[in-house]
N, C-alpha and C. Protein backbone atom coordinates (compact mmCIF):
# COMPACT_ATOMS: atom_id res chain seq x y z
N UNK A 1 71.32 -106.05 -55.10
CA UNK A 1 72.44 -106.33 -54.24
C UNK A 1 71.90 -106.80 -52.90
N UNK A 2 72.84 -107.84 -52.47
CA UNK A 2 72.35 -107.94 -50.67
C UNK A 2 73.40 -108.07 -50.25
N UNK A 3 73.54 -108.32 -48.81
CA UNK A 3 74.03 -108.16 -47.82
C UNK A 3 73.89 -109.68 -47.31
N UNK A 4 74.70 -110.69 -47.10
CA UNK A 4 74.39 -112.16 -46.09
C UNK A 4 75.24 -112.18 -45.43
N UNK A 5 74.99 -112.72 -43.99
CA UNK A 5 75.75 -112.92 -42.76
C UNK A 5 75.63 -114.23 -42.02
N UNK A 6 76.63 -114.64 -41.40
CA UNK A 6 76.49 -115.68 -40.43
C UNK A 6 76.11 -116.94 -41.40
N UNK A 7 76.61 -117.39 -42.43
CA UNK A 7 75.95 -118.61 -43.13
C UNK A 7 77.21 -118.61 -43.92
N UNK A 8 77.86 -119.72 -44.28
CA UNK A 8 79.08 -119.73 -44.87
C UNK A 8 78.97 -119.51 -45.91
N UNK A 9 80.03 -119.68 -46.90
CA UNK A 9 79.39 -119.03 -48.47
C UNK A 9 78.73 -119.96 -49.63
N UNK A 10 77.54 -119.89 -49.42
CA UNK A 10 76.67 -120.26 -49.77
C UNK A 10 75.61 -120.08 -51.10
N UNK A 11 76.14 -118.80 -51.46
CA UNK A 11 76.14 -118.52 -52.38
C UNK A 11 76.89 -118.54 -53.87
N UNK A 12 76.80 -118.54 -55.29
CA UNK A 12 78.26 -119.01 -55.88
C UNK A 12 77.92 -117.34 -55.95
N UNK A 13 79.19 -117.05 -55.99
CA UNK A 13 79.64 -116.24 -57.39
C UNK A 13 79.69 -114.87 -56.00
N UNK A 14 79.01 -115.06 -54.84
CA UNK A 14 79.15 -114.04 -53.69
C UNK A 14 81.05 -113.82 -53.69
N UNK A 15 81.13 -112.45 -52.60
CA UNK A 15 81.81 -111.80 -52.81
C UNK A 15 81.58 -111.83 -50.94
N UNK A 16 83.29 -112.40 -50.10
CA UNK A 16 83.40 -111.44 -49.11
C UNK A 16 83.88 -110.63 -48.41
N UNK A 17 83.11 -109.55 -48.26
CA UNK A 17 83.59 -108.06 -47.92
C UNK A 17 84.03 -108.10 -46.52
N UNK A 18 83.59 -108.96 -45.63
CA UNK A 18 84.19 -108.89 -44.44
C UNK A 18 84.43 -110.13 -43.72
N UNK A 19 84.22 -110.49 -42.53
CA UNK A 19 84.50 -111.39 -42.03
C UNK A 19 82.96 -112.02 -41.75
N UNK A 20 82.84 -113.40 -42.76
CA UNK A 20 81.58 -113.67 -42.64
C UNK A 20 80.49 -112.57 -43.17
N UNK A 21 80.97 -111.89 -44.09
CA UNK A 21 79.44 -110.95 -44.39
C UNK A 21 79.90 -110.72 -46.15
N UNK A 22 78.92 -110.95 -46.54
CA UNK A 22 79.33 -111.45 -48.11
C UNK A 22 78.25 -110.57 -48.79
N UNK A 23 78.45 -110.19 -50.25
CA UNK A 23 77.64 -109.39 -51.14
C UNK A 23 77.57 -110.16 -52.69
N UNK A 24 76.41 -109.68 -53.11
CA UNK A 24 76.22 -110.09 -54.75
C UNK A 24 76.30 -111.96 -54.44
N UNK A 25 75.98 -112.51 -55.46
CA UNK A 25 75.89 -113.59 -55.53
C UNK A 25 74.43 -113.93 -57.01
N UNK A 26 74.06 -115.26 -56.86
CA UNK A 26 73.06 -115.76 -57.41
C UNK A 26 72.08 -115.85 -57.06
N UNK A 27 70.68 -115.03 -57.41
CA UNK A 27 70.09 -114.36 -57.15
C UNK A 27 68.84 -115.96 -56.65
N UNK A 28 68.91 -116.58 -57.70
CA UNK A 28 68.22 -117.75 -57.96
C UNK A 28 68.57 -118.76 -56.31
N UNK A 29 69.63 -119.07 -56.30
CA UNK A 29 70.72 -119.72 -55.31
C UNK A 29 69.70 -119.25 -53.86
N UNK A 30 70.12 -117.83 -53.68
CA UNK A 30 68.93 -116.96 -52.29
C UNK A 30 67.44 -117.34 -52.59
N UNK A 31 66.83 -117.24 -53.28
CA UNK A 31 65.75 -117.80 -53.67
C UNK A 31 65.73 -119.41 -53.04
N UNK A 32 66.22 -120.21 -53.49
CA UNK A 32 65.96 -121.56 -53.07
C UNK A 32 66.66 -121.83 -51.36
N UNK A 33 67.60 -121.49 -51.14
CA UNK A 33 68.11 -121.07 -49.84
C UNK A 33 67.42 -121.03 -48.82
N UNK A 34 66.53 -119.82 -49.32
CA UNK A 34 64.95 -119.22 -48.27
C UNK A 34 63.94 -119.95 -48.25
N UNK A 35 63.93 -120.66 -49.35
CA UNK A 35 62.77 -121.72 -49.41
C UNK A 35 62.91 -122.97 -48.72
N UNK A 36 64.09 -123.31 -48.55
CA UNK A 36 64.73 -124.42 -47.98
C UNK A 36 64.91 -124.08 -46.38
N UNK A 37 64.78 -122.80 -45.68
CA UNK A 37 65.03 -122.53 -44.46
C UNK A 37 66.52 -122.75 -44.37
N UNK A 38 67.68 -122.70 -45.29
CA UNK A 38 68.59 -122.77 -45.39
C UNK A 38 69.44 -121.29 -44.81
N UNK A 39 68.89 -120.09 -45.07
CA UNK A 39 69.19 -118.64 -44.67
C UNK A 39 67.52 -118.17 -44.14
N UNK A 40 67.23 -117.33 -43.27
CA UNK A 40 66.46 -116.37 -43.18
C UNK A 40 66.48 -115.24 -43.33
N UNK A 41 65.24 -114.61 -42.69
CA UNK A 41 65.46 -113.24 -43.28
C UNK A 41 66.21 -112.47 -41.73
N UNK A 42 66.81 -112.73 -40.79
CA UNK A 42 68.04 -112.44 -40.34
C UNK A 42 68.87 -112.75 -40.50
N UNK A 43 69.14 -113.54 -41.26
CA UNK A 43 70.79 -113.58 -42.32
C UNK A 43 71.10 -112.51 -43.73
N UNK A 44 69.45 -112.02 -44.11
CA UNK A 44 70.11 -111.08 -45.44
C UNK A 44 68.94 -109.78 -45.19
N UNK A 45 69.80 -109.26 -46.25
CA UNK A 45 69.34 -107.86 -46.37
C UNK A 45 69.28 -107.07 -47.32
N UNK A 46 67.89 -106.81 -48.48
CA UNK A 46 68.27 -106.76 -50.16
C UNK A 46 68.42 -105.19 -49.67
N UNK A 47 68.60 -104.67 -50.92
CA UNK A 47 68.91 -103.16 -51.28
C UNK A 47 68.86 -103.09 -52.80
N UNK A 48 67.81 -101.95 -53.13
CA UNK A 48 67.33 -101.60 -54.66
C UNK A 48 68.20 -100.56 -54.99
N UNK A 49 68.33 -100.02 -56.38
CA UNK A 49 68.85 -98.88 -56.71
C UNK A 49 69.93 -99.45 -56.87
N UNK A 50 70.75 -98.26 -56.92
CA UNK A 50 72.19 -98.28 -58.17
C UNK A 50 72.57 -96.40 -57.47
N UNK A 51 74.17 -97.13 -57.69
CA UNK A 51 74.99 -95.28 -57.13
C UNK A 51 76.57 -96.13 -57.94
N UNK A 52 76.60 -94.55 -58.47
CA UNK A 52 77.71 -94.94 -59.07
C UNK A 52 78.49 -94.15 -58.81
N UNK A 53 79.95 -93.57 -59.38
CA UNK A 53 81.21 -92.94 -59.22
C UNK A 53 81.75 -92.94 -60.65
N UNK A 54 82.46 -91.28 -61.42
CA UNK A 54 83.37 -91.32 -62.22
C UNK A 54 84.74 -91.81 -61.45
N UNK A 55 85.83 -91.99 -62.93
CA UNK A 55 87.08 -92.52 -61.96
C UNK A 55 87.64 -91.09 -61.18
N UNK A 56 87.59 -91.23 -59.92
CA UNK A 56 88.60 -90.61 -58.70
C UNK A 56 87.44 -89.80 -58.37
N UNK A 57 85.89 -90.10 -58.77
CA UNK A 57 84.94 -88.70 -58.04
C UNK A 57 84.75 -89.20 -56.46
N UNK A 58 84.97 -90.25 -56.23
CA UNK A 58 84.95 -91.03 -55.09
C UNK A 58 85.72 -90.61 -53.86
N UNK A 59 86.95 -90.57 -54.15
CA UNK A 59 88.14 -89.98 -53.48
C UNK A 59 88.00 -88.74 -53.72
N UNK A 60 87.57 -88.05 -54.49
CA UNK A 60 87.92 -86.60 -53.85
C UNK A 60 87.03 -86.30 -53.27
N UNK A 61 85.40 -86.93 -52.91
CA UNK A 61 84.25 -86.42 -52.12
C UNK A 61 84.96 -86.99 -50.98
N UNK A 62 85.88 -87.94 -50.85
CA UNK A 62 86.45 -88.11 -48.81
C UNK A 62 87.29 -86.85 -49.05
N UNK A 63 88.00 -86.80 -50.04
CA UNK A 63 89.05 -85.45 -49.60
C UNK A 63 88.12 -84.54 -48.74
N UNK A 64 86.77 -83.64 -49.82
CA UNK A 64 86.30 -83.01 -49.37
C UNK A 64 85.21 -82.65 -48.25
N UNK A 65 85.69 -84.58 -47.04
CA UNK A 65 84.51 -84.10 -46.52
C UNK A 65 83.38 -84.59 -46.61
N UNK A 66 83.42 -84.94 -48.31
CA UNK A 66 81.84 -84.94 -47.83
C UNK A 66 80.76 -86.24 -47.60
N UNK A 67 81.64 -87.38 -46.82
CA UNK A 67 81.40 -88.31 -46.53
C UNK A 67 81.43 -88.67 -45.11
N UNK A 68 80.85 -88.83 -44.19
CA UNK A 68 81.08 -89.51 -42.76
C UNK A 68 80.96 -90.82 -42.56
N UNK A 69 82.79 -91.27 -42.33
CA UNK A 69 83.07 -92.70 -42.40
C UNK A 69 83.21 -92.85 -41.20
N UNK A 70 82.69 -94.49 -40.84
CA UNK A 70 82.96 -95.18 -39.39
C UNK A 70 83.35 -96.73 -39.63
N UNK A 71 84.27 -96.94 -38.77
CA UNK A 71 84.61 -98.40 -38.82
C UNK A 71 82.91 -99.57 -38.10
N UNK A 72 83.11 -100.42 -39.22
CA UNK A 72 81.76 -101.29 -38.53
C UNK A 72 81.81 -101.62 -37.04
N UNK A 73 81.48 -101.08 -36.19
CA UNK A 73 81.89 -101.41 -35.03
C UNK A 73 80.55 -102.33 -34.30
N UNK A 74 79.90 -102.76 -35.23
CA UNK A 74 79.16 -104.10 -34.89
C UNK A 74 79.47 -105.22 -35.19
N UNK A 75 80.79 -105.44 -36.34
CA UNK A 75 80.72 -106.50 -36.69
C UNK A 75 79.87 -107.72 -37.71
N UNK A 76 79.68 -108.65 -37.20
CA UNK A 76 78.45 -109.40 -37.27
C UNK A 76 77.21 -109.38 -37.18
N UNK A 77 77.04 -108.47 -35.85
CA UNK A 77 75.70 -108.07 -35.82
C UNK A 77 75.16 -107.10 -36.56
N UNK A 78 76.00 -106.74 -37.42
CA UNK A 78 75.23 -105.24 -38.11
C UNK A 78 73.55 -105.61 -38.84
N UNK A 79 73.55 -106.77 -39.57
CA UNK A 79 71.98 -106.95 -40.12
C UNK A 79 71.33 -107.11 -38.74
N UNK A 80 71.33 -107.32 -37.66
CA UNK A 80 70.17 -107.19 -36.72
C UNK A 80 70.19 -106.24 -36.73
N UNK A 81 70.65 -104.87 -36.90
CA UNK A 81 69.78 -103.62 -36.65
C UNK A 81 69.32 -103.34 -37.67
N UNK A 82 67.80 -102.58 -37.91
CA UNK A 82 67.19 -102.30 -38.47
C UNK A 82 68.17 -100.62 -39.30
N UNK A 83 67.68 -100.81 -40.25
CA UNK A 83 68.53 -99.17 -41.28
C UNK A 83 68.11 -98.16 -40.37
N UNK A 84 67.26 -97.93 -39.61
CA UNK A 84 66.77 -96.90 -39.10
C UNK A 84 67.31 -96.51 -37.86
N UNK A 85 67.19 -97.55 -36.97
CA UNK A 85 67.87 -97.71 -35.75
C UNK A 85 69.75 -97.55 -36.19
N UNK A 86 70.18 -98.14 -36.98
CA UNK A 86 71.37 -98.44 -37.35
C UNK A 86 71.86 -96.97 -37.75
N UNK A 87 71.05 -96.22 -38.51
CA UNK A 87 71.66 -94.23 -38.85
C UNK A 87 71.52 -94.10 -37.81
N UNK A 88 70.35 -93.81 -36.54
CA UNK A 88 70.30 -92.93 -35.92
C UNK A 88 71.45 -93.67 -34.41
N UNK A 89 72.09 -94.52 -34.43
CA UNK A 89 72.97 -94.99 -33.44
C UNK A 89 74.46 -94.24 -33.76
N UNK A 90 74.66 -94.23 -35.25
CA UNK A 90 76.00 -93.81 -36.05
C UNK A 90 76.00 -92.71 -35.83
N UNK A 91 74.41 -91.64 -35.90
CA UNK A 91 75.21 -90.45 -36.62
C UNK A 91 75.18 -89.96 -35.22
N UNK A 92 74.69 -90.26 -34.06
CA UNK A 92 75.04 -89.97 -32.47
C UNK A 92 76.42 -89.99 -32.02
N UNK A 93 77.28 -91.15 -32.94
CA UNK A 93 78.90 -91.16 -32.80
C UNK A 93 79.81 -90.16 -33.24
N UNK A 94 79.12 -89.34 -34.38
CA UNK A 94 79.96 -88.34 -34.83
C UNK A 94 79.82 -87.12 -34.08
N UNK A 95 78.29 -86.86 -32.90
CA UNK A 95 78.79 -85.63 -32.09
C UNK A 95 77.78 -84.71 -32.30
N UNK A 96 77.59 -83.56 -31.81
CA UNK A 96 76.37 -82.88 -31.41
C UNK A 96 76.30 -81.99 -33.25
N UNK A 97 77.28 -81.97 -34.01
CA UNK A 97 77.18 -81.21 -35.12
C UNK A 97 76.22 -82.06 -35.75
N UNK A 98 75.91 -83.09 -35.71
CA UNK A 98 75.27 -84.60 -36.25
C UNK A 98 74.22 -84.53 -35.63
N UNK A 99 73.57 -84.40 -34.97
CA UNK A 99 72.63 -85.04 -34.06
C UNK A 99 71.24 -84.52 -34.67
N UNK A 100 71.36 -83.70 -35.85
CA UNK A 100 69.93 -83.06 -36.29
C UNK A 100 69.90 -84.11 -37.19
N UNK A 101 70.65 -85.20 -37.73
CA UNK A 101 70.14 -85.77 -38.81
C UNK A 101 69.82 -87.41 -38.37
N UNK A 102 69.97 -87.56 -36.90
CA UNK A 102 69.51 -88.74 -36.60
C UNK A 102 68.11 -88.86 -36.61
N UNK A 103 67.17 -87.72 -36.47
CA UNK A 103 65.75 -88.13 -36.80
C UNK A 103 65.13 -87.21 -38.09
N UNK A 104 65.96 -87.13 -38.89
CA UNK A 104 65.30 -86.42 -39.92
C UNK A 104 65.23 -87.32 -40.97
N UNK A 105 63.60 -87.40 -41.51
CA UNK A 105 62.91 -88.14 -42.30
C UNK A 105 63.54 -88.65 -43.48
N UNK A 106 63.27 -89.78 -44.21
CA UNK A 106 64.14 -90.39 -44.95
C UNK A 106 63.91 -89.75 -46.42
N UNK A 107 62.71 -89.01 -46.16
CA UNK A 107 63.04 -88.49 -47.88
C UNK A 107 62.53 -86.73 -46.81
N UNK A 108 63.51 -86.02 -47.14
CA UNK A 108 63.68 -84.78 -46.81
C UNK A 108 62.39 -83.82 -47.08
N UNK A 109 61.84 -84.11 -48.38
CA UNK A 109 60.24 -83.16 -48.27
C UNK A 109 59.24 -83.44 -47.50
N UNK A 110 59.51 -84.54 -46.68
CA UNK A 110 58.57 -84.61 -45.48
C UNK A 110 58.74 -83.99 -44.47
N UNK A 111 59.72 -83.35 -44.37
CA UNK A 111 60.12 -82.38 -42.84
C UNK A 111 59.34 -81.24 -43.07
């Protein structure tokens, strides 16, 4: 999966999720794109792995909580921040109950 911004849709078969910021597409398509200096690598942003959901397990983890949602309040700019910089700016918005997990390591057995 990626993430492209700021480049019209340029991709076939992309999908967009917001205003100007588009997902999934042809994988081949990004490939020649980048080669062409057509997108860079501040226009996208891959992501590995796979997360899934039974039907309604989704909705009841917001029922319960156990999700902390925020409206994109970057916009456009969200791929200029780095994932790292980008958690530890968010979870500062939700408040001092939060604030232990803005620098805690990305895989937890390292603490």
């Amino acid at each position: 999966m990626y993430f492209i911004h700021n480049v019209p849709q340029l991709i076939k078969n992309s999908i967009e999720i917001s205003n100007g910021l588009f997902w999934g597409g042809e994988f081949e398509t990004i490939l020649k794109l980048l080669d062409e200096n057509k997108i860079t690598k501040n226009n996208i942003r891959f992501f590995l792995g796979y997360t899934g959901w039974n039907q309604g397990q989704l909705f009841k983890e917001h029922i319960e909580n156990s999700w902390l949602i925020k409206e994109n309040i970057y916009k456009e700019k969200i791929l200029k921040k780095t994932p790292s910089e980008l958690w530890k700016e968010l979870m500062k918005t939700f408040g001092n109950s939060k604030l232990i997990w803005c620098n805690a390591p990305e895989d937890p057995v390292l603490n």
